[in-house]
N, C-alpha and C. Protein backbone atom coordinates (compact mmCIF):
# COMPACT_ATOMS: atom_id res chain seq x y z
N UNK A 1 -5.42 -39.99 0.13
CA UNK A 1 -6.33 -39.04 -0.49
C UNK A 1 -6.83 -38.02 0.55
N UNK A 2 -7.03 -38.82 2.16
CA UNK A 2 -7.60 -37.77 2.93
C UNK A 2 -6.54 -36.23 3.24
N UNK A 3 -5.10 -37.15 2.92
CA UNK A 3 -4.08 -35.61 3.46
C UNK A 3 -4.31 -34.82 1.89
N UNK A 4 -4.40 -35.44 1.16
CA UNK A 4 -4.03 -34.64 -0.15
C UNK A 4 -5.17 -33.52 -0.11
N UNK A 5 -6.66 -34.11 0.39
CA UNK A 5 -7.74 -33.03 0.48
C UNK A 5 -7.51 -32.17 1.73
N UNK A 6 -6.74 -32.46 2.90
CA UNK A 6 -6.40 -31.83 4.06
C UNK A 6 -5.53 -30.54 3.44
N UNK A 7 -4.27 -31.21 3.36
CA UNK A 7 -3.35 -30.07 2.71
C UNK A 7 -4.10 -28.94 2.04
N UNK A 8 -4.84 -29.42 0.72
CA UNK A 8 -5.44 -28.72 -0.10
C UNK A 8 -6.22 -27.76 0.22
N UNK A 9 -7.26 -28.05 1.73
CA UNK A 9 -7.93 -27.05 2.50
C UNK A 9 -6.82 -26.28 2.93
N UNK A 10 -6.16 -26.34 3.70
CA UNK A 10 -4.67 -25.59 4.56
C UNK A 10 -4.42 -24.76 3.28
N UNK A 11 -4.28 -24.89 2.39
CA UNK A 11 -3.41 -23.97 1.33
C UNK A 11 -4.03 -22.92 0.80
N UNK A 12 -5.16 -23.27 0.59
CA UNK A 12 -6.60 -22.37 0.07
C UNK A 12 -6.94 -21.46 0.95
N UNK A 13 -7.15 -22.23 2.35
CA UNK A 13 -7.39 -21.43 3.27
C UNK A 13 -6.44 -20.05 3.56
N UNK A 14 -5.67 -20.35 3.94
CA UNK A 14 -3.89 -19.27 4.30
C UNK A 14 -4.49 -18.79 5.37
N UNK A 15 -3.48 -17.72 5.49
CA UNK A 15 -3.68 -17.09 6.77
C UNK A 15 -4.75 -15.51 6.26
N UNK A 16 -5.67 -15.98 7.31
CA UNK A 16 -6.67 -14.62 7.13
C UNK A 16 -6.10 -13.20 7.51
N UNK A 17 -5.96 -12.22 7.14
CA UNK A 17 -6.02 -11.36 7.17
C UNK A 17 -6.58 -10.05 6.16
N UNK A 18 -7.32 -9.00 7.16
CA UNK A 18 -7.94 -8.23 7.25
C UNK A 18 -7.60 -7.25 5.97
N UNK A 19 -7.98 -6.20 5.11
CA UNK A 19 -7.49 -5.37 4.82
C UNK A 19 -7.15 -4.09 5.38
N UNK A 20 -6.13 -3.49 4.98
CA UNK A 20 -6.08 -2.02 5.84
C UNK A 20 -5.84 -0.90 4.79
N UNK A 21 -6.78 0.44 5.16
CA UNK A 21 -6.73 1.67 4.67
C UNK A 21 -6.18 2.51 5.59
N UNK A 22 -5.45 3.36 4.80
CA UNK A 22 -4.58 4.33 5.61
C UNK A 22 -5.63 5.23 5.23
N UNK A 23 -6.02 5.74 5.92
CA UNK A 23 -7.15 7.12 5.61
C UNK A 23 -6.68 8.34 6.63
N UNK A 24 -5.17 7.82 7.75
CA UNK A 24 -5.18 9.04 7.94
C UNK A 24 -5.87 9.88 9.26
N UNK A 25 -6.72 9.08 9.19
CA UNK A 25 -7.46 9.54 10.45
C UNK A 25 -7.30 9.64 12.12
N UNK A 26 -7.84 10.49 12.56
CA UNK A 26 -7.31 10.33 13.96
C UNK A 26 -5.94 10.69 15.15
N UNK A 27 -5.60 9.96 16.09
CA UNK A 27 -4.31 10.81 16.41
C UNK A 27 -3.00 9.67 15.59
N UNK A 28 -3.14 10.58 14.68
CA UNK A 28 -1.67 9.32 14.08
C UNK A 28 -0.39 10.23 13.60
N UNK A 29 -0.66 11.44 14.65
CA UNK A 29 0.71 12.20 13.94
C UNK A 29 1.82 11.99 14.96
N UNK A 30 2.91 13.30 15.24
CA UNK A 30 4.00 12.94 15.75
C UNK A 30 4.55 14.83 16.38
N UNK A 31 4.91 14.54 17.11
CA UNK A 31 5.50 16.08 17.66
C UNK A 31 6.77 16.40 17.14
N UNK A 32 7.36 15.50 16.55
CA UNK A 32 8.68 15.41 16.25
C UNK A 32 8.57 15.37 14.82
N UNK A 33 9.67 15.57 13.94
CA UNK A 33 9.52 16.12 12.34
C UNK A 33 9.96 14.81 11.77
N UNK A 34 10.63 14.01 12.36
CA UNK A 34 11.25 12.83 11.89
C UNK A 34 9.78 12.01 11.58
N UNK A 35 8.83 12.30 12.65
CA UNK A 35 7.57 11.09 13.04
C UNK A 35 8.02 10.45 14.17
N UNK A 36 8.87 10.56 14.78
CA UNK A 36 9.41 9.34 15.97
C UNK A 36 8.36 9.41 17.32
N UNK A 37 8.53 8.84 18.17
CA UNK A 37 7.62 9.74 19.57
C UNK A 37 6.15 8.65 19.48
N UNK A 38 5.69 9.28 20.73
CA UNK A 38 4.43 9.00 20.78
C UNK A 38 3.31 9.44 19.73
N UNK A 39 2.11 9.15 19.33
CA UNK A 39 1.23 9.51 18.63
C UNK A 39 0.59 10.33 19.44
N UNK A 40 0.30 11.62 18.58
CA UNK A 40 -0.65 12.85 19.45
C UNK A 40 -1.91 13.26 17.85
N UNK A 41 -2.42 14.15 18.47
CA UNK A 41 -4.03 14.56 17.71
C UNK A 41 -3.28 15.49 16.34
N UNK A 42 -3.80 15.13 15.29
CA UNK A 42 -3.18 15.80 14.32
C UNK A 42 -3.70 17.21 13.51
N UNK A 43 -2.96 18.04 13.48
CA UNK A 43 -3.49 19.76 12.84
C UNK A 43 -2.69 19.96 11.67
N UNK A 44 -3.01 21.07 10.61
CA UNK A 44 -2.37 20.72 9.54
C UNK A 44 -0.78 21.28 9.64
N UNK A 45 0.33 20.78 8.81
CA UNK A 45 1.28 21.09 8.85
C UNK A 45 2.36 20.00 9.36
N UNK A 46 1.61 19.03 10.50
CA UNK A 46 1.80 18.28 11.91
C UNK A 46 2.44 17.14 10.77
N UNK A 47 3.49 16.11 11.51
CA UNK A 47 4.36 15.25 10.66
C UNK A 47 3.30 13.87 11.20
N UNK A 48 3.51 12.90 10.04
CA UNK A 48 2.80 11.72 10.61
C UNK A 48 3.87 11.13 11.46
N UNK A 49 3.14 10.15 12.02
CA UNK A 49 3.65 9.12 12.91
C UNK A 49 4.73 8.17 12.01
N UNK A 50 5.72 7.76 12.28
CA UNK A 50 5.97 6.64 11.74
C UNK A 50 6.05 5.03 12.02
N UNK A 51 4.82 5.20 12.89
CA UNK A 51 4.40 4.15 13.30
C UNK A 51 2.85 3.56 12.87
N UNK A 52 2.59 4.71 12.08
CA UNK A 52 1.08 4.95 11.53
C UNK A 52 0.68 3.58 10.45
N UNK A 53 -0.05 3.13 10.54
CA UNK A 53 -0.32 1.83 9.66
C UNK A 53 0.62 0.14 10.18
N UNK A 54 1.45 0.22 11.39
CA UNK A 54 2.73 -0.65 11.07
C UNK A 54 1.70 -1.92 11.46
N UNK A 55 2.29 -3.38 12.00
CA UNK A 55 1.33 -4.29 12.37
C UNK A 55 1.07 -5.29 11.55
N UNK A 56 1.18 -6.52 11.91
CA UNK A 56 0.21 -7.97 11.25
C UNK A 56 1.87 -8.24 10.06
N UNK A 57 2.98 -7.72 10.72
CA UNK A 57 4.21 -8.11 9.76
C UNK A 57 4.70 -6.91 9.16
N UNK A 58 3.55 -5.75 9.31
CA UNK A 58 4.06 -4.78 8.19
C UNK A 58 4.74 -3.93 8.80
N UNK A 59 5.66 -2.88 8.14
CA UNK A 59 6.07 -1.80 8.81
C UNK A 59 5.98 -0.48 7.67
N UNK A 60 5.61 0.46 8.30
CA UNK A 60 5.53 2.00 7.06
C UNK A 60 6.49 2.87 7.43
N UNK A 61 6.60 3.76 6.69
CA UNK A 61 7.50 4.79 6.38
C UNK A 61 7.00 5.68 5.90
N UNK A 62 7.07 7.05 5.72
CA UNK A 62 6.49 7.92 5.25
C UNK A 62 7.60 9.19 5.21
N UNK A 63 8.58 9.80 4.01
CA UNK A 63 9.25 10.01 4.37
C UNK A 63 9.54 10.71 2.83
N UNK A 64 10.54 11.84 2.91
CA UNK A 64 10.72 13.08 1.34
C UNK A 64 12.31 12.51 0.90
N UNK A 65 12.29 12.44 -0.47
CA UNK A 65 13.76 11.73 -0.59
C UNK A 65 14.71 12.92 -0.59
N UNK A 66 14.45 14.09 -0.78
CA UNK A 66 15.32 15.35 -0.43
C UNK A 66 15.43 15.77 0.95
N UNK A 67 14.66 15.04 1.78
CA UNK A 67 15.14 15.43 3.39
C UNK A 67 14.94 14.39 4.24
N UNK A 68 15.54 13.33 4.23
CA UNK A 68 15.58 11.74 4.61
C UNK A 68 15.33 12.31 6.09
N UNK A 69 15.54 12.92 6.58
CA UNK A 69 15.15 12.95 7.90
C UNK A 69 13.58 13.72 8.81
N UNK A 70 12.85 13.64 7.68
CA UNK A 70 11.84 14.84 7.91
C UNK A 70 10.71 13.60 7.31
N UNK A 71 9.58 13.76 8.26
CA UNK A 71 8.45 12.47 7.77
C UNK A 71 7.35 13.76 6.92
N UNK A 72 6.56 12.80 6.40
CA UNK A 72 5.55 13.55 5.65
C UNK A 72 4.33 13.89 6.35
N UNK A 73 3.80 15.24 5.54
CA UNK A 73 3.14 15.96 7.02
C UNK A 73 1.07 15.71 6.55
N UNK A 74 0.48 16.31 7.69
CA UNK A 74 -1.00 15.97 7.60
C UNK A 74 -1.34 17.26 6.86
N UNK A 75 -2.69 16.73 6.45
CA UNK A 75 -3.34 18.15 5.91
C UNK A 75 -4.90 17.53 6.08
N UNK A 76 -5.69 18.52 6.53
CA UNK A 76 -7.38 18.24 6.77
C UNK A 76 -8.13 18.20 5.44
N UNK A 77 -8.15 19.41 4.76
CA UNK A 77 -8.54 19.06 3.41
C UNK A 77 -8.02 19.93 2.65
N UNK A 78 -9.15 20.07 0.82
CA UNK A 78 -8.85 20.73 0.12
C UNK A 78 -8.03 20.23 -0.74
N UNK A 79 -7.87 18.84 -0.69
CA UNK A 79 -6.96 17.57 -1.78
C UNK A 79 -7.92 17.35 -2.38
N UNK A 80 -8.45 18.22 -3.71
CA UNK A 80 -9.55 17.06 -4.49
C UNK A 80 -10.99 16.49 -3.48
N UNK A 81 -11.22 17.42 -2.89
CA UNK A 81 -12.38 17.32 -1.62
C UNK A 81 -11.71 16.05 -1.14
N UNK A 82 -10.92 15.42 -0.62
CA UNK A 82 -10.65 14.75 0.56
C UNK A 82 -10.40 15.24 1.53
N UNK A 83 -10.93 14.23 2.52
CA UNK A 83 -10.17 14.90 3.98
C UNK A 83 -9.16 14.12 4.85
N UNK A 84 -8.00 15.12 5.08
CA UNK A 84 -6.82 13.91 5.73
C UNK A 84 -5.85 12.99 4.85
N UNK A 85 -4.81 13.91 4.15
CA UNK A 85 -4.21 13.57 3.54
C UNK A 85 -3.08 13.53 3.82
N UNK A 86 -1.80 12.70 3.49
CA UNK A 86 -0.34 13.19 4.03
C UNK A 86 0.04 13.54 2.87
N UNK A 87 1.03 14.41 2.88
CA UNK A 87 1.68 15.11 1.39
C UNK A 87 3.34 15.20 1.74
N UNK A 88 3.81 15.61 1.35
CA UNK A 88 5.48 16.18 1.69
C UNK A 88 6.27 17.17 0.68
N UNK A 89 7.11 16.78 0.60
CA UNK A 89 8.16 17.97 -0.29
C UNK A 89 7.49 17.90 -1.36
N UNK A 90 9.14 17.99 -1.92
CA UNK A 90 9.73 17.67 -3.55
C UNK A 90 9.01 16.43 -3.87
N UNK A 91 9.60 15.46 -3.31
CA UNK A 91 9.69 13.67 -3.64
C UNK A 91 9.47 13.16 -2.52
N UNK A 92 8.03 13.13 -2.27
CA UNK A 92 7.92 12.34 -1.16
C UNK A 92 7.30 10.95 -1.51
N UNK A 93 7.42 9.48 -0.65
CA UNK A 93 7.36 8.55 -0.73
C UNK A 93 7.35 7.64 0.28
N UNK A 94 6.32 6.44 0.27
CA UNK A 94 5.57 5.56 1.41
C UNK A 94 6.21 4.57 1.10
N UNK A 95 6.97 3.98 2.39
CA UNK A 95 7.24 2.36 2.28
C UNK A 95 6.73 1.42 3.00
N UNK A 96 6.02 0.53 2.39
CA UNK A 96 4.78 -0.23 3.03
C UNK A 96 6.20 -1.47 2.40
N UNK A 97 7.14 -1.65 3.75
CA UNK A 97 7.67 -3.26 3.98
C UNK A 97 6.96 -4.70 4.81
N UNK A 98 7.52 -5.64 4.15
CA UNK A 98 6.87 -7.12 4.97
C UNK A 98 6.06 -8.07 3.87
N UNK A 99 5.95 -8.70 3.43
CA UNK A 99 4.78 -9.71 2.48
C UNK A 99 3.28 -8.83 2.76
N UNK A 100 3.24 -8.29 1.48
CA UNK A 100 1.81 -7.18 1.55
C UNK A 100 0.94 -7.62 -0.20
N UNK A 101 0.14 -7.37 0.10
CA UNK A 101 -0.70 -7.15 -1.26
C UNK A 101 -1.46 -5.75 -1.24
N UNK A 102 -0.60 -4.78 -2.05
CA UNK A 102 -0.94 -3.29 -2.58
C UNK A 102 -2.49 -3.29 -3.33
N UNK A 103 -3.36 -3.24 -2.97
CA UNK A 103 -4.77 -3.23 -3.77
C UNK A 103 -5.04 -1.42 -4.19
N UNK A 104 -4.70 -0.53 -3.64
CA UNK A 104 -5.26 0.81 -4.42
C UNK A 104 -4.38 2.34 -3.61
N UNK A 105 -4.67 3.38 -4.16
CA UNK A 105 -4.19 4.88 -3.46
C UNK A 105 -5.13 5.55 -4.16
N UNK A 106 -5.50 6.90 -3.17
CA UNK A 106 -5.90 8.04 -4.25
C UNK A 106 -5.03 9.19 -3.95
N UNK A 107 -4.54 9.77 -5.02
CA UNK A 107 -4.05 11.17 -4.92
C UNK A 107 -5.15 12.39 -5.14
N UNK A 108 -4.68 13.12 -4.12
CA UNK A 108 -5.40 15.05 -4.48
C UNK A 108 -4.66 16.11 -4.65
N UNK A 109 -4.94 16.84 -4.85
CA UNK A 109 -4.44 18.19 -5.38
C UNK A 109 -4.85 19.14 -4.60
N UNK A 110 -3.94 20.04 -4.11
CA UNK A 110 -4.52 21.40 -3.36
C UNK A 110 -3.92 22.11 -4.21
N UNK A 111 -5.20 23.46 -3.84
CA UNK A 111 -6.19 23.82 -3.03
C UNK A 111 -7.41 23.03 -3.81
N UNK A 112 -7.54 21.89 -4.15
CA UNK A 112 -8.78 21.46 -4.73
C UNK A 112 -8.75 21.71 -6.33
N UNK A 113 -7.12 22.20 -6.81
CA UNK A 113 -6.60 22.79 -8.14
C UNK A 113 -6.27 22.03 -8.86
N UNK A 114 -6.31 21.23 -10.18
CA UNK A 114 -5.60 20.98 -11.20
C UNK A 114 -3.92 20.91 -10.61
N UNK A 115 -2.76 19.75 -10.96
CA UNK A 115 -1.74 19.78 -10.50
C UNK A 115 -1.10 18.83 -11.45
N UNK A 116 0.37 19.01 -12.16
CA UNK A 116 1.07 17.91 -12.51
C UNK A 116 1.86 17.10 -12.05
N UNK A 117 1.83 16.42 -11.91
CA UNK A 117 2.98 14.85 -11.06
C UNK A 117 3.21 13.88 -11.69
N UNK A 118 3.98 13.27 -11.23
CA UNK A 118 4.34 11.50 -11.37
C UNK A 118 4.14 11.14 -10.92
N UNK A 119 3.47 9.85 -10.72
CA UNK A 119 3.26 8.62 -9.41
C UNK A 119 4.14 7.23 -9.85
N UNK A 120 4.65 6.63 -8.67
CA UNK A 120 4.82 5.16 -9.46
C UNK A 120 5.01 4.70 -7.95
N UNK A 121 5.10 3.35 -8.46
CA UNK A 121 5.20 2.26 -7.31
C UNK A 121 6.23 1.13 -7.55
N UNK A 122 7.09 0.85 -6.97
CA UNK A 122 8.43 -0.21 -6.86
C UNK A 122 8.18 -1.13 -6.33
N UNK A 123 8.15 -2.57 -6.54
CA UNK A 123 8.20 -4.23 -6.17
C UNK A 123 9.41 -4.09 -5.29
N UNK A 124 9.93 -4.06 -3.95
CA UNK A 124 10.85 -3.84 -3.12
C UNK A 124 11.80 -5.49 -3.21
N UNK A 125 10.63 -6.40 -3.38
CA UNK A 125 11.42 -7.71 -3.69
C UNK A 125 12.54 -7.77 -4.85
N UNK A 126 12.06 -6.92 -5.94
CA UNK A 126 13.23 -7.38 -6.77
C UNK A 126 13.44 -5.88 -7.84
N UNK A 127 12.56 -5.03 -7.38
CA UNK A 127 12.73 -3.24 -7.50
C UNK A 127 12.03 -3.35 -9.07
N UNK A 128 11.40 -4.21 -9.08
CA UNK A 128 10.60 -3.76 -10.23
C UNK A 128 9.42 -2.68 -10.30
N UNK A 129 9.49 -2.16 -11.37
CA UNK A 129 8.38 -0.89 -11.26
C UNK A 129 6.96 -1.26 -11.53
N UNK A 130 6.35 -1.13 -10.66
CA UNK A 130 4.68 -2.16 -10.92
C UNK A 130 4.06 -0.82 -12.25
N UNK A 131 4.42 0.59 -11.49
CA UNK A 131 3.60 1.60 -11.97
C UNK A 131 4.20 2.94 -12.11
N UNK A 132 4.27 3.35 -13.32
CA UNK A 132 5.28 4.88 -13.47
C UNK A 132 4.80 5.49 -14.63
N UNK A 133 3.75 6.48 -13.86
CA UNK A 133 3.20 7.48 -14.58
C UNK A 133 3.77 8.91 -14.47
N UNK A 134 4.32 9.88 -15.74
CA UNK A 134 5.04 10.99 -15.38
C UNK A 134 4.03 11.78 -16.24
N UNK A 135 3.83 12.49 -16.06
CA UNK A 135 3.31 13.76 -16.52
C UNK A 135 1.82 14.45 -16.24
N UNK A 136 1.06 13.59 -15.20
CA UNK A 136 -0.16 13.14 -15.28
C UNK A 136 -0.58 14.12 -14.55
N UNK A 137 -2.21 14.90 -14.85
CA UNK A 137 -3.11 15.70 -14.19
C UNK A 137 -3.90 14.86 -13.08
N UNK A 138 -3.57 15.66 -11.53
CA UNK A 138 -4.38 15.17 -10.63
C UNK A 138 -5.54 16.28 -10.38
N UNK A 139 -6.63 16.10 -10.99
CA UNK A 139 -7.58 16.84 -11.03
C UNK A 139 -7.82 17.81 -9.91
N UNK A 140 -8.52 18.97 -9.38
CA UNK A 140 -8.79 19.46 -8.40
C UNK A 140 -10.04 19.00 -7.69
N UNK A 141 -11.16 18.63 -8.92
CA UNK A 141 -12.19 18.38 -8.61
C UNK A 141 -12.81 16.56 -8.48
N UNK A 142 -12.05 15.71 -8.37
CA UNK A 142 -11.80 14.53 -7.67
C UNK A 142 -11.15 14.02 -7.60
N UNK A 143 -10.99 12.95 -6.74
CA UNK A 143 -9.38 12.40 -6.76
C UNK A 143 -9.23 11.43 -7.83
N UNK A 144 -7.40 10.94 -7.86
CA UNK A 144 -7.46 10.24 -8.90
C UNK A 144 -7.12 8.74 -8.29
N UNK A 145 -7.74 8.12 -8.95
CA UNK A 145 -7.53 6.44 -7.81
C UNK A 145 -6.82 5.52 -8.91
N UNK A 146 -5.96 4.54 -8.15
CA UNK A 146 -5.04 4.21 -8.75
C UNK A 146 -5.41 2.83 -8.17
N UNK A 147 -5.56 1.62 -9.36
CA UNK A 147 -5.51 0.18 -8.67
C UNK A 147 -4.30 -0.28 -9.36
N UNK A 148 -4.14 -1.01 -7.58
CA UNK A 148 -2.30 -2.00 -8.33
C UNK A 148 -2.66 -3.16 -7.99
N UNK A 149 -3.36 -3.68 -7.24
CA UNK A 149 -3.78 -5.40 -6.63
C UNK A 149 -2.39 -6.28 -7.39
N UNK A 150 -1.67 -5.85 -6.58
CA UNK A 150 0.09 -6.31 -6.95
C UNK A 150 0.61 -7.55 -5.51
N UNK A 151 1.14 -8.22 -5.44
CA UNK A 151 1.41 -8.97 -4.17
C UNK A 151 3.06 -9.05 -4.55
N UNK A 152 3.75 -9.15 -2.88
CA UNK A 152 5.39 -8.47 -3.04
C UNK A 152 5.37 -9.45 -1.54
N UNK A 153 6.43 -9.92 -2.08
CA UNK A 153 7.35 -10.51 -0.64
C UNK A 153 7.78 -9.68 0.43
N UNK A 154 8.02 -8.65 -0.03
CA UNK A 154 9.49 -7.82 0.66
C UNK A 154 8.26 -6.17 0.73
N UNK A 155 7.22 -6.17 -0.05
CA UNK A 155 7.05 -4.53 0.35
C UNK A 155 6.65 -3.77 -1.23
N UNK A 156 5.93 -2.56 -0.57
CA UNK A 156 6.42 -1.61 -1.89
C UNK A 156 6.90 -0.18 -1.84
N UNK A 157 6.80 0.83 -2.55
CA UNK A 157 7.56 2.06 -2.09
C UNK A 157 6.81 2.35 -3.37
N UNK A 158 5.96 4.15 -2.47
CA UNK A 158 4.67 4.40 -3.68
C UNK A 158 5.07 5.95 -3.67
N UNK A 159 5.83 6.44 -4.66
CA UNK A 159 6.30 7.79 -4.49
C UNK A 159 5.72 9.01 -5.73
N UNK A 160 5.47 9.96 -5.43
CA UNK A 160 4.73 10.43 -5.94
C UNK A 160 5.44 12.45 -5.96
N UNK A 161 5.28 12.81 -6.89
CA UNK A 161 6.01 14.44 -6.97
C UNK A 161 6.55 14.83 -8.57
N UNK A 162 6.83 15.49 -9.08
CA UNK A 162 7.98 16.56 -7.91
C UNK A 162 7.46 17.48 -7.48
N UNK A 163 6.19 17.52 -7.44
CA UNK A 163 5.13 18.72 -6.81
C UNK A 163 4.45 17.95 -5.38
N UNK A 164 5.02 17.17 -4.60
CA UNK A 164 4.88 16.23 -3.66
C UNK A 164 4.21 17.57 -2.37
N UNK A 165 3.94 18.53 -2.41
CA UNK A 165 3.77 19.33 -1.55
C UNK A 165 2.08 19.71 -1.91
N UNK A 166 1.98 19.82 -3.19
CA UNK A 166 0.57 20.43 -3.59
C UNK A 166 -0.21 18.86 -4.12
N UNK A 167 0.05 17.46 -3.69
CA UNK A 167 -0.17 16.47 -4.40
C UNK A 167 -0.31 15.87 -3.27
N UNK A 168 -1.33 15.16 -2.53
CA UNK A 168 -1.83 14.11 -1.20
C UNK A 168 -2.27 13.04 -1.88
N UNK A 169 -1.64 11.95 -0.51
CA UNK A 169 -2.06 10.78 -1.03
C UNK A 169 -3.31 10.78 0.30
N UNK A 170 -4.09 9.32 -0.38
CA UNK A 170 -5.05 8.73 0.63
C UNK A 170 -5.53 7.82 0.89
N UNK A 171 -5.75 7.11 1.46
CA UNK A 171 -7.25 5.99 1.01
C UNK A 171 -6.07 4.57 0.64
N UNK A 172 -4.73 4.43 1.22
CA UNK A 172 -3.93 3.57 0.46
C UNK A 172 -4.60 2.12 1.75
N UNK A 173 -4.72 1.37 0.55
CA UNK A 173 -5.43 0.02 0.81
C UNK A 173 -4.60 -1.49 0.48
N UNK A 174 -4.01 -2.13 1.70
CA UNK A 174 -3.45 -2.99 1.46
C UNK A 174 -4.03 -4.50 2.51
N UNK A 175 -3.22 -5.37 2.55
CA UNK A 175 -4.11 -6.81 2.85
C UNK A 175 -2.07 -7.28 3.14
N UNK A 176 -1.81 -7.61 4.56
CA UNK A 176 -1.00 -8.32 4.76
C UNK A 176 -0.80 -9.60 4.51
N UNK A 177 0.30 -9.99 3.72
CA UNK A 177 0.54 -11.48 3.52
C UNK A 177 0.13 -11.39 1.78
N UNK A 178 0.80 -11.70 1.20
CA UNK A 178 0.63 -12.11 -0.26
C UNK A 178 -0.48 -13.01 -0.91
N UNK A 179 -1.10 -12.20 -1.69
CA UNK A 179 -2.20 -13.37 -2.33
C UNK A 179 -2.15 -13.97 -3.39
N UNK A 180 -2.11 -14.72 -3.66
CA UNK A 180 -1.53 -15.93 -4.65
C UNK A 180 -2.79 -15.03 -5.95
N UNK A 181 -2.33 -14.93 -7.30
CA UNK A 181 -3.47 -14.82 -8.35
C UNK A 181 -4.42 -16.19 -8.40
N UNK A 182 -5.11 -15.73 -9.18
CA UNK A 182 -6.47 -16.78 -9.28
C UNK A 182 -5.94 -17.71 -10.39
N UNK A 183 -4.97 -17.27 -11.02
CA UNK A 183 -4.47 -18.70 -12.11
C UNK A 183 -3.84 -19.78 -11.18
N UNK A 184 -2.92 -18.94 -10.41
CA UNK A 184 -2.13 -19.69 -9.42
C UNK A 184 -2.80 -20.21 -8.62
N UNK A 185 -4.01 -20.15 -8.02
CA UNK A 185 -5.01 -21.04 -7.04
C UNK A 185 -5.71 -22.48 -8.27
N UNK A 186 -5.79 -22.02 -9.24
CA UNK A 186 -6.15 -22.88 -10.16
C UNK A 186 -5.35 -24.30 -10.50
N UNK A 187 -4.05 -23.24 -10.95
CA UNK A 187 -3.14 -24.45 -11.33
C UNK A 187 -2.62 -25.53 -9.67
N UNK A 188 -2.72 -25.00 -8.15
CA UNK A 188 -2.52 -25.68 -7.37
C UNK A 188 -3.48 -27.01 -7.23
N UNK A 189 -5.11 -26.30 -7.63
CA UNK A 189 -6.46 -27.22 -7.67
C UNK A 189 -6.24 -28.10 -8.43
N UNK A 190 -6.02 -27.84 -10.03
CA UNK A 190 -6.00 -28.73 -11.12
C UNK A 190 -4.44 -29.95 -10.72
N UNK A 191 -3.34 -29.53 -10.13
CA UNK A 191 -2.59 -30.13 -9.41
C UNK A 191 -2.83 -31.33 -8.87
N UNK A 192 -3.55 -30.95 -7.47
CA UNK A 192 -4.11 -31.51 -6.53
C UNK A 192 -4.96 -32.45 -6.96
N UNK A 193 -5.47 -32.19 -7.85
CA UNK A 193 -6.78 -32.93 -8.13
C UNK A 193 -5.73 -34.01 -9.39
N UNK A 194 -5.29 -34.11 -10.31
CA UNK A 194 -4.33 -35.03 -10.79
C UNK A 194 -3.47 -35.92 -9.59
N UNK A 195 -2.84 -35.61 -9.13
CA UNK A 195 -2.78 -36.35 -8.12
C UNK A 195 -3.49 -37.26 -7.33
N UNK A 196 -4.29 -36.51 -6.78
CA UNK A 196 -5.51 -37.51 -6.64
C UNK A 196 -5.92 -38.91 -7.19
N UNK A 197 -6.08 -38.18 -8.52
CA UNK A 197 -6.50 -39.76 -9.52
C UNK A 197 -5.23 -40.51 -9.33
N UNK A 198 -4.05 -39.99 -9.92
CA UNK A 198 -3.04 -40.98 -9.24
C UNK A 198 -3.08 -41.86 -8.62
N UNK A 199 -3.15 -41.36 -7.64
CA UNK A 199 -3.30 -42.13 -6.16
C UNK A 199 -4.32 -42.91 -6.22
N UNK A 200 -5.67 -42.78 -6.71
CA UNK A 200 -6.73 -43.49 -6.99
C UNK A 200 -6.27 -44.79 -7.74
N UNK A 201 -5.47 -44.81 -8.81
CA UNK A 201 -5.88 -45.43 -9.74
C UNK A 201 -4.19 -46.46 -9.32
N UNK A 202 -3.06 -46.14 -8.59
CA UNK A 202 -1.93 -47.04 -8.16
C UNK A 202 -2.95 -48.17 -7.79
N UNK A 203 -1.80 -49.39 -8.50
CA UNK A 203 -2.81 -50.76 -7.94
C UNK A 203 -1.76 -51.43 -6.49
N UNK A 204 -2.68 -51.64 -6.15
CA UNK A 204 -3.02 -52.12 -5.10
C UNK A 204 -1.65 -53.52 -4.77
């Protein structure tokens, strides 16, 4: 009974980790158009890093599907009053790979204008589409926030356009390592705990 309550702590517990927001901030761009290079202080126009967010298992990408070789660039504001947004082409799109749990994004609109887009987001584990919205107004006058609190083995890929140039993302908020849903912590408890009696009640 004592391992069965041991285990049971160990499982519940998991491994802690932190959440992380890409907000963008700071020197996280790149001198180079790819993103490759060292990280330097970012001005608008300037390509991100593609090393920007990586860490704790994860790795990012930031990158236009019409110019695979060109990373997506900074902008200070004027997205829907945000400040510090990355945007790109046509079709630009973030790949947040590694066991992640996707909790939120906000998109903006420049110059602070009314804009039409698509957004969606891909399960990289098995390419399912968590989220695929086409036709949708990203307001000028706030942003639009998007919750996915989705958990993925493998990653996700959050792409957003075909106006990917006048359309910033921000504020993208994720938690390394997969989090089990709350049914699924349940059914392990209610588990555990049958067992238990089991074990209680084998005679002797």
């Amino acid at each position: 009974m004592k391992f069965i309550m041991a285990t049971a702590s160990l499982l519940l517990a998991g491994p802690v980790h932190a959440m992380t927001v890409l907000n963008f901030d700071g020197d996280i761009c790149s001198a180079a158009i790819d993103g490759s290079g060292a990280k330097i202080a970012c001005i608008n126009g300037r390509h991100i890093n593609q090393s920007y967010g990586d860490g704790d298992g994860v790795n990012l990408s930031y990158f236009d599907k019409t110019v695979s070789s060109t990373s997506m660039s900074f902008w200070g504001d004027s997205y829907s009053g945000m400040s510090n947004v990355a945007y790109g082409g046509v079709d630009p799109y973030i790949k947040i790979e590694g066991a992640v749990t996707l909790h939120s994004f906000d998109l903006g609109a420049w110059p602070n204008a009314d804009r039409m887009t698509q957004v969606r987001v891909i399960d990289l584990a098995n390419m399912f589409t968590v989220l695929n919205l086409e036709g949708i107004t990203v307001l000028g006058s706030t942003p639009s926030h998007f919750e996915i609190n989705a958990s993925s083995t493998a990653g996700f890929l959050i792409g957003f356009g075909p106006d990917g140039f006048n359309v910033g993302i921000d504020n993208i908020a994720f938690t390394a390592g997969v989090v089990p849903e709350p049914a699924n912590w349940a059914l392990l408890v209610a588990g555990l705990g049958l067992l238990g009696t089991l074990t209680r009640r084998r005679p002797r």
